[in-house]
C-alpha atoms as a PDB file:
ATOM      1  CA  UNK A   1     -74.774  23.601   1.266  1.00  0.00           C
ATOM      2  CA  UNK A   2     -73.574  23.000  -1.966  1.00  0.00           C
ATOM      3  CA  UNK A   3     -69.976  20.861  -2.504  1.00  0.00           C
ATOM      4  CA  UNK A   4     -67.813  22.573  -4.338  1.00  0.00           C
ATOM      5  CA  UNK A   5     -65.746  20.409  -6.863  1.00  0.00           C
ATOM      6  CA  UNK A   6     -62.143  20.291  -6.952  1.00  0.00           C
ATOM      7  CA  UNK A   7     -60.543  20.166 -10.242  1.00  0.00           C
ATOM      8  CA  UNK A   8     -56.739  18.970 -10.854  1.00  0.00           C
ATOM      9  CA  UNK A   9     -54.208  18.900 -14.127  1.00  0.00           C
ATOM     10  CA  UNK A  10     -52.644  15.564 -14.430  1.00  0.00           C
ATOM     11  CA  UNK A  11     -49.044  16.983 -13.884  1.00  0.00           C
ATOM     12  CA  UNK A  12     -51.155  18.791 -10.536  1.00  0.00           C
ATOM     13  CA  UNK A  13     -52.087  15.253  -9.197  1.00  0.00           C
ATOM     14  CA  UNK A  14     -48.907  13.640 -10.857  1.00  0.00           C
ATOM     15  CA  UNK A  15     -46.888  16.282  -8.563  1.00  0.00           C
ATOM     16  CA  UNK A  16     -49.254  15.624  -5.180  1.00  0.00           C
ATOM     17  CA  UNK A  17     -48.757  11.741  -5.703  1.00  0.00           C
ATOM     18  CA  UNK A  18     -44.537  12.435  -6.133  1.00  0.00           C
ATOM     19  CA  UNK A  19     -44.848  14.229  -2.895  1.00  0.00           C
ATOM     20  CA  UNK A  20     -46.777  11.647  -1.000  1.00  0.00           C
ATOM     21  CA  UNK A  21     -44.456   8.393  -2.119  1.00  0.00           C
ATOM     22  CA  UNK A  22     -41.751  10.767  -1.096  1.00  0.00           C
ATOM     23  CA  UNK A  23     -42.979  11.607   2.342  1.00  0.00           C
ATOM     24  CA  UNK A  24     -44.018   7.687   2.490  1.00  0.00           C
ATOM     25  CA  UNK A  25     -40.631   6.314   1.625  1.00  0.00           C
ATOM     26  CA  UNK A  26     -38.523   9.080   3.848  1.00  0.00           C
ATOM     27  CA  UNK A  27     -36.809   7.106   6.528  1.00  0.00           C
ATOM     28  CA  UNK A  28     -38.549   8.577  10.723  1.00  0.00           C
ATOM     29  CA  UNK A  29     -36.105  10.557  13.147  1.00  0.00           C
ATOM     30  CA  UNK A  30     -34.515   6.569  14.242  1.00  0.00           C
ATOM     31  CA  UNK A  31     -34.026   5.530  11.087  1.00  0.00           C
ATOM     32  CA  UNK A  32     -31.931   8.579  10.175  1.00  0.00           C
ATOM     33  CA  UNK A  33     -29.885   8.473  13.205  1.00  0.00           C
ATOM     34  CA  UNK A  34     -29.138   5.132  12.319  1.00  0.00           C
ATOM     35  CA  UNK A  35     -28.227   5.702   8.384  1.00  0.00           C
ATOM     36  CA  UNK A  36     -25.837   9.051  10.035  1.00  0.00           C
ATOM     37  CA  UNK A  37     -23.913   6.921  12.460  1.00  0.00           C
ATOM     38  CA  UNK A  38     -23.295   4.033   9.927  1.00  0.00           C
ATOM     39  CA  UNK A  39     -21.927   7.089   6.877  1.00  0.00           C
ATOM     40  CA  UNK A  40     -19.517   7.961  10.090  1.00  0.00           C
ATOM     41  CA  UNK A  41     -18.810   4.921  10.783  1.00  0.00           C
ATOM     42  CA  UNK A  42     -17.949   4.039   6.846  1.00  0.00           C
ATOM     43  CA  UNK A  43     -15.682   7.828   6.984  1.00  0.00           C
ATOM     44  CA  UNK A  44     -13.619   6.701   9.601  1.00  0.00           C
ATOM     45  CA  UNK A  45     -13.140   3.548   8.438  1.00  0.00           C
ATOM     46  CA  UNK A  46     -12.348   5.004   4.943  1.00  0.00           C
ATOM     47  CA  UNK A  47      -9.365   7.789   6.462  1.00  0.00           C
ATOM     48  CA  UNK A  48      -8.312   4.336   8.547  1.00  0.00           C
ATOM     49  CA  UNK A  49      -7.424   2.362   5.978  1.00  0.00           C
ATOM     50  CA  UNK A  50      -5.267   5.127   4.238  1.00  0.00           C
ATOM     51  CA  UNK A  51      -3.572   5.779   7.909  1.00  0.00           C
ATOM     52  CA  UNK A  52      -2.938   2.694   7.860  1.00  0.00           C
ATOM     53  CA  UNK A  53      -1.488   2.001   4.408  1.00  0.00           C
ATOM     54  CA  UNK A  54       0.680   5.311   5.206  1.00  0.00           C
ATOM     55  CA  UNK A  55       2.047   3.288   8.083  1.00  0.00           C
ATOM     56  CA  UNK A  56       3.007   0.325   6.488  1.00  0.00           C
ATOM     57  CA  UNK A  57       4.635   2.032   3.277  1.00  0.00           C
ATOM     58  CA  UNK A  58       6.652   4.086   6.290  1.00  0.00           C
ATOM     59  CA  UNK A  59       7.699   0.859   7.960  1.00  0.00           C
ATOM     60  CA  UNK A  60       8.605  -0.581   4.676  1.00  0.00           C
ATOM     61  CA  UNK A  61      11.190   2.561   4.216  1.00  0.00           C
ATOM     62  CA  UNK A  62      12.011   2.292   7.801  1.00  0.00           C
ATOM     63  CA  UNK A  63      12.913  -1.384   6.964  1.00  0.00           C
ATOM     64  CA  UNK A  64      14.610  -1.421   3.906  1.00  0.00           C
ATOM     65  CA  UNK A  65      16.988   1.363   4.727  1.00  0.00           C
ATOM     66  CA  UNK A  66      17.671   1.044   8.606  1.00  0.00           C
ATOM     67  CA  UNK A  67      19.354  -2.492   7.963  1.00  0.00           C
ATOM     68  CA  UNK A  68      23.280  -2.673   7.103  1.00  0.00           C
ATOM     69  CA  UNK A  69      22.619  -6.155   5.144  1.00  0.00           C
ATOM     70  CA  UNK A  70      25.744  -7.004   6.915  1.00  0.00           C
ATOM     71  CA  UNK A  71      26.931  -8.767  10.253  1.00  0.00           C
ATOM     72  CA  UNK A  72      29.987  -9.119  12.125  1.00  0.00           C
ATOM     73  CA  UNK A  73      32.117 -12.371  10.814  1.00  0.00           C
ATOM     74  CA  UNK A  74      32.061 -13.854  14.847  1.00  0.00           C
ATOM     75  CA  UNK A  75      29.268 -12.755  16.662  1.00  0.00           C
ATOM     76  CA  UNK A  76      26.585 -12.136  13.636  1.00  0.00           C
ATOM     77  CA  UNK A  77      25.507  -8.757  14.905  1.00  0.00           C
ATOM     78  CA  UNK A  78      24.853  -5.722  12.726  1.00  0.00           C
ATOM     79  CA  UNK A  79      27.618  -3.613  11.840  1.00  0.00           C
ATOM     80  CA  UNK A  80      27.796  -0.845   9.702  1.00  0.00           C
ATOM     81  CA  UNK A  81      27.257  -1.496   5.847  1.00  0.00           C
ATOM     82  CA  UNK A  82      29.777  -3.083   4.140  1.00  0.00           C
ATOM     83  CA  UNK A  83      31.845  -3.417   6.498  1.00  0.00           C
ATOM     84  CA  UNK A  84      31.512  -7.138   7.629  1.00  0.00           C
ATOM     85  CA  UNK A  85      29.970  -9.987   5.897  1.00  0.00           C
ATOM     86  CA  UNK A  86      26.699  -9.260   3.455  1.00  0.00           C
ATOM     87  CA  UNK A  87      23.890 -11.540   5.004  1.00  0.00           C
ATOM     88  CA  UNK A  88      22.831 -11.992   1.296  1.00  0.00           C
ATOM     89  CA  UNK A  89      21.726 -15.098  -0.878  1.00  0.00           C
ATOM     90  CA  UNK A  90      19.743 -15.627  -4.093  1.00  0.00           C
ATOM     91  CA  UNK A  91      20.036 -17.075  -7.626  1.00  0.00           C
ATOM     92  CA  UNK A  92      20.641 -16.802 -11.227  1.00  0.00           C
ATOM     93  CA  UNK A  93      17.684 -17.046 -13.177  1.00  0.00           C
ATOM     94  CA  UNK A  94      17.330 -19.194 -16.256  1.00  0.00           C
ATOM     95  CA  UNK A  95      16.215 -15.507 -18.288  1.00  0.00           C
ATOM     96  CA  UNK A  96      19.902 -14.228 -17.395  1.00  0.00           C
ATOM     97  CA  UNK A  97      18.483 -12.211 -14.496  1.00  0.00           C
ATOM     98  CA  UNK A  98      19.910 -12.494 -10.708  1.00  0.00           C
ATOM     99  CA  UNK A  99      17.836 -11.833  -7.880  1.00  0.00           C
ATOM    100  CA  UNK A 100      19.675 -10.922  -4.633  1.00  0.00           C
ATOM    101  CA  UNK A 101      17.280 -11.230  -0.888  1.00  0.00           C
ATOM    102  CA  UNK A 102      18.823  -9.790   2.460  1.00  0.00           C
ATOM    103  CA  UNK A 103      18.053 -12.562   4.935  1.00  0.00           C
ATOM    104  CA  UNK A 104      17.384 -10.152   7.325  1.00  0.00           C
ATOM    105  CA  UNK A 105      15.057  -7.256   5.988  1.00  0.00           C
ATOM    106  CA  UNK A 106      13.970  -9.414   2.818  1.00  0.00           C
ATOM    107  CA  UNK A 107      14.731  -6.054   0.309  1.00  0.00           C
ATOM    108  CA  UNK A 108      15.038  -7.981  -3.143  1.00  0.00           C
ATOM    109  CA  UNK A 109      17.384  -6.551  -5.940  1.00  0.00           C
ATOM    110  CA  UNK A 110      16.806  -8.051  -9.357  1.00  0.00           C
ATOM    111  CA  UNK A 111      19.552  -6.963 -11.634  1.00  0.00           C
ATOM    112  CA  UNK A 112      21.463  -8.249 -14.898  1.00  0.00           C
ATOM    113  CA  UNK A 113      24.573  -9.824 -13.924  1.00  0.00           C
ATOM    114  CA  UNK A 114      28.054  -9.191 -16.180  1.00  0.00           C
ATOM    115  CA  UNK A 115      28.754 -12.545 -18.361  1.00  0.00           C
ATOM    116  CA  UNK A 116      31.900 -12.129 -15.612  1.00  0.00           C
ATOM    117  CA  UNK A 117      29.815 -11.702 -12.678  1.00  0.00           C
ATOM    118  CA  UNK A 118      27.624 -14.539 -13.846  1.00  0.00           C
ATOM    119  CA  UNK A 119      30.617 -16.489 -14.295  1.00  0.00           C
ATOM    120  CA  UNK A 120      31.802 -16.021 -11.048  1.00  0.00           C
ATOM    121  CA  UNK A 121      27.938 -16.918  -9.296  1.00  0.00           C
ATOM    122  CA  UNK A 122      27.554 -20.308 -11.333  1.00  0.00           C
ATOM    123  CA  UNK A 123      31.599 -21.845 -10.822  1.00  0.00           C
ATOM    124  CA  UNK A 124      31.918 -19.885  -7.032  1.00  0.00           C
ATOM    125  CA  UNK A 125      29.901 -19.904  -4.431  1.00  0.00           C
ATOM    126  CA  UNK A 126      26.950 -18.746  -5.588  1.00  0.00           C
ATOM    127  CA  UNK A 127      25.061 -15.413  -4.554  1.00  0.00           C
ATOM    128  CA  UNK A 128      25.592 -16.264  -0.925  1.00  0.00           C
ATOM    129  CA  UNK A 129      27.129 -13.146   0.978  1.00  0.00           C
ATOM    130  CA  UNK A 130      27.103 -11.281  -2.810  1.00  0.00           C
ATOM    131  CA  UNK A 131      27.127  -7.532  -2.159  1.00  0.00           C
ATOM    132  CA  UNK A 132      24.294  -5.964  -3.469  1.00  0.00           C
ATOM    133  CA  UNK A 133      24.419  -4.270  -6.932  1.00  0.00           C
ATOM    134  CA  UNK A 134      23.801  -0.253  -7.139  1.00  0.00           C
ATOM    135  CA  UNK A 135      20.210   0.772  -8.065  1.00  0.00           C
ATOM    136  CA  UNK A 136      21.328   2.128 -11.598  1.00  0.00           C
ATOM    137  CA  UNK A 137      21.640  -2.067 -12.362  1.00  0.00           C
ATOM    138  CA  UNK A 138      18.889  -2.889 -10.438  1.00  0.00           C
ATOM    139  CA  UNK A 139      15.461  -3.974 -12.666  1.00  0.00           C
ATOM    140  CA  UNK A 140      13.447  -3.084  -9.877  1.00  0.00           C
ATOM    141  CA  UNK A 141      14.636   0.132  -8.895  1.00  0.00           C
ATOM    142  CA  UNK A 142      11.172   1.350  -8.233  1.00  0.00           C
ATOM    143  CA  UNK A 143      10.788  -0.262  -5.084  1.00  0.00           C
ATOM    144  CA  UNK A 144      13.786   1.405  -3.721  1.00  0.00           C
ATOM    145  CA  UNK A 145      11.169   4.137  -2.302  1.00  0.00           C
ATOM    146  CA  UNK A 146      12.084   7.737  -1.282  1.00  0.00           C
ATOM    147  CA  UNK A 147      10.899   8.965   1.998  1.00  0.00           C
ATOM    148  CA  UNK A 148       7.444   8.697   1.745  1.00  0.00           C
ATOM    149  CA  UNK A 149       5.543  12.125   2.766  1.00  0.00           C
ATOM    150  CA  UNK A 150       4.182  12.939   5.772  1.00  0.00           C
ATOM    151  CA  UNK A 151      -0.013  11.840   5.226  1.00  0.00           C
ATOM    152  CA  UNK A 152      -2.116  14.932   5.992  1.00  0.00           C
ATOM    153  CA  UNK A 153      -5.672  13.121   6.393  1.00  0.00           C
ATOM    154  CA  UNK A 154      -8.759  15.733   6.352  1.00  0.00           C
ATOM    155  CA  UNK A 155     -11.837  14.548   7.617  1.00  0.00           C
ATOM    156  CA  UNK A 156     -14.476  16.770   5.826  1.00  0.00           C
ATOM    157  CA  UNK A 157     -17.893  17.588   8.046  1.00  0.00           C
END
């Protein structure tokens, strides 16, 4: 019998090699199991990590606005704010600026102090049991956070 003889374009043999390195290099059933799980894996630890954050920026508001920033003269319990003795301290800055910490919850307010008010800080006793300024003075009046929203997390398939 006579062979017959098989004849092939370059972009015909350029096309059958493509398909073979692709076959070749194609990971078995195992392997892809394997690279599935881990892309889960990587998902879930992706919609974590924004749970999370959403948890901490809600304890944060939880935090800063559940505490009175004052105590009871006597017994140093909370009481309602304002009406006992500010747990506050900080200083005045060299730049003019004040910065005010609640030793209980730590919320900072950074504000510009009155030439009176400064007055009063360096020749009195200081910013210890200060009342906190109102948020229109504060510099940092951004991290005075609303609510933050409810997180809707969608985990796409």
């Amino acid at each position: 019998m006579a062979e017959k003889e098989l004849s092939l374009t370059a972009s015909q043999l350029q096309s059958i090699i493509e398909t073979a390195v692709k076959a070749a290099s194609a990971p078995n059933a195992l392997e892809k199991k394997r690279l599935d799980e881990e892309l889960d894996r990587e998902k879930r630890r992706a919609i974590l990590a924004v749970q999370l954050g959403n948890i901490e920026e809600e304890a944060r508001w939880r935090k800063q606005n559940s505490c009175s920033h004052s105590c009871n003269d006597k017994t140093g319990e909370s009481v309602p704010r304002g009406t006992g003795r500010w747990v506050t301290g900080g200083q005045l800055h060299g730049n003019g600026e004040a910065t005010l910490i609640c030793q209980r919850c730590a919320t900072t307010w950074r504000f510009k102090p009155t030439h009176e008010e400064s007055e009063w800080i360096l020749n009195g006793p200081g910013l210890l049991g200060y009342a906190p300024p109102p948020l229109e003075r504060c510099l940092n009046r951004d991290d005075f956070m609303t609510r933050p929203p409810v997180p809707r997390v969608e985990v796409s398939q």
